[in-house]
C-alpha atoms as a PDB file:
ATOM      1  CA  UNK A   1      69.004 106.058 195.297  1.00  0.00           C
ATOM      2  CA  UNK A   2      68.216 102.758 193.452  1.00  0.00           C
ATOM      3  CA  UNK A   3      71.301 101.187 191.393  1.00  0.00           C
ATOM      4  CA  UNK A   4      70.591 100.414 187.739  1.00  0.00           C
ATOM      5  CA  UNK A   5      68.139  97.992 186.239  1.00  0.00           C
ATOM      6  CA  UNK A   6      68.705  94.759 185.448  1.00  0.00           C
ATOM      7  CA  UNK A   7      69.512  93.910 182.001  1.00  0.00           C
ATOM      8  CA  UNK A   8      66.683  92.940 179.975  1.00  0.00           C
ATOM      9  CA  UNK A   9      64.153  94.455 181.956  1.00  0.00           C
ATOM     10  CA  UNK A  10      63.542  97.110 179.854  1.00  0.00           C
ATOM     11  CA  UNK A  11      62.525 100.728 180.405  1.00  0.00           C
ATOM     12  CA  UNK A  12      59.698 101.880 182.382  1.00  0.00           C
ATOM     13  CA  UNK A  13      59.515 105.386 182.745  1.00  0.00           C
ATOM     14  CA  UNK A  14      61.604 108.311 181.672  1.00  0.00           C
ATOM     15  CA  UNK A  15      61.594 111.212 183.239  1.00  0.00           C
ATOM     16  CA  UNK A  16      62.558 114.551 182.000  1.00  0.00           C
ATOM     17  CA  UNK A  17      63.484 117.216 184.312  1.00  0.00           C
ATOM     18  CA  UNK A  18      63.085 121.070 183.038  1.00  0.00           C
ATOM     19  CA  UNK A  19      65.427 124.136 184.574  1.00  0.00           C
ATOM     20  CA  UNK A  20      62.176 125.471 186.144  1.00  0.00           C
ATOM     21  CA  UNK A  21      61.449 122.485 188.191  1.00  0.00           C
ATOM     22  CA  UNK A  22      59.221 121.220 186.099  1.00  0.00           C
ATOM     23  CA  UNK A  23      59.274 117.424 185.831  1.00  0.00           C
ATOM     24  CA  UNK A  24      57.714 115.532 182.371  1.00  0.00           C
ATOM     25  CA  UNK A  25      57.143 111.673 182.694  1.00  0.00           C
ATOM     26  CA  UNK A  26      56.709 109.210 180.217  1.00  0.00           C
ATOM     27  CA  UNK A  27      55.283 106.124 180.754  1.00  0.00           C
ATOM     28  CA  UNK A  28      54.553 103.142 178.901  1.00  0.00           C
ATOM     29  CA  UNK A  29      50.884 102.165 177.195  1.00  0.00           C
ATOM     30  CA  UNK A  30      48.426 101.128 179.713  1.00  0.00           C
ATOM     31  CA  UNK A  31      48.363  97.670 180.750  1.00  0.00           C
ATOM     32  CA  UNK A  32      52.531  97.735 179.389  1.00  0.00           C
ATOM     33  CA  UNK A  33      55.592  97.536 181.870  1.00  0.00           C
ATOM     34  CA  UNK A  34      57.893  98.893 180.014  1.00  0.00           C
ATOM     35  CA  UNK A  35      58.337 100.430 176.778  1.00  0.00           C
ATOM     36  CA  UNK A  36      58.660  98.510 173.310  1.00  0.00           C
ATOM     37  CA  UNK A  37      61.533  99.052 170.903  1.00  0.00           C
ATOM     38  CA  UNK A  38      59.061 100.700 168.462  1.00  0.00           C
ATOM     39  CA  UNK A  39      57.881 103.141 171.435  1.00  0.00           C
ATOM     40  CA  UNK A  40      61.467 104.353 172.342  1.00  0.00           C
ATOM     41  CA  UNK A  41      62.150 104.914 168.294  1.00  0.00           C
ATOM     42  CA  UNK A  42      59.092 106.746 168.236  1.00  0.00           C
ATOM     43  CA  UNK A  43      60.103 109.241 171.546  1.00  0.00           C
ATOM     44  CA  UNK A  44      63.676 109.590 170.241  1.00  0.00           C
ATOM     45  CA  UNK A  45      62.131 110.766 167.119  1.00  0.00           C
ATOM     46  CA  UNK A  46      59.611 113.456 168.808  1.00  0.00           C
ATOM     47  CA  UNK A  47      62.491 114.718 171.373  1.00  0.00           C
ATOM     48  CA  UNK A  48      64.899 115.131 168.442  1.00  0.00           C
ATOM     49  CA  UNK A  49      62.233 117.291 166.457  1.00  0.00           C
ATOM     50  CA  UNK A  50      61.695 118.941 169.542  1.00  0.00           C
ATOM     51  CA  UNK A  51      65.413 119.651 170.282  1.00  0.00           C
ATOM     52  CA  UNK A  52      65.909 121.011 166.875  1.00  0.00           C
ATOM     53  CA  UNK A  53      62.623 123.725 167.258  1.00  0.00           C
ATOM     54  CA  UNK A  54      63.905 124.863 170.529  1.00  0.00           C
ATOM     55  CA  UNK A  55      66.978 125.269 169.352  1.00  0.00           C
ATOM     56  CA  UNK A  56      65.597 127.336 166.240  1.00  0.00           C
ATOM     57  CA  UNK A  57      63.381 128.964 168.349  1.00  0.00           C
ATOM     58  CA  UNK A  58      66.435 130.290 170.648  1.00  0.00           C
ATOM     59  CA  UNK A  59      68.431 131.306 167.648  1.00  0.00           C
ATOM     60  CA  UNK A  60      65.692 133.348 166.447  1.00  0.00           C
ATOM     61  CA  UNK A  61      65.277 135.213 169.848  1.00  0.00           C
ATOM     62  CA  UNK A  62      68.684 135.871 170.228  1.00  0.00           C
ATOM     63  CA  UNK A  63      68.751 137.242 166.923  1.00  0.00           C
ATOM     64  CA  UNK A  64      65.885 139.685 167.120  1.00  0.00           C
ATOM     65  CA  UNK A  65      67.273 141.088 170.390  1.00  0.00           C
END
């Protein structure tokens, strides 16, 4: 297992790994290293729109159970 990054290297990848086994990777633009400030604004603000309809999603199931 590799230690943590150095500071100011920035991010590179993110990986997000489902229950299932399922594994979803982001990775910077093409011909990027790592990911710009405006990039990781952007993906905090898609994964917290996509927390919220999950979570609205589950609610909903449970309810109509």
């Amino acid at each position: 297992m590799q230690g943590p990054p150095e500071q100011d290297n920035g991010v590179s990848r993110i990986s997000m790994r489902y229950s299932d086994g399922r594994v979803l990777h982001f990775v910077p633009d093409a011909g990027e290293d790592v990911f710009s400030e405006d990039d990781m604004l952007k993906l905090q603000e898609i994964l917290a729109e996509a927390s919220s309809t999950s979570e609205w999603a589950e609610i909903t199931e449970r309810q109509s159970i």
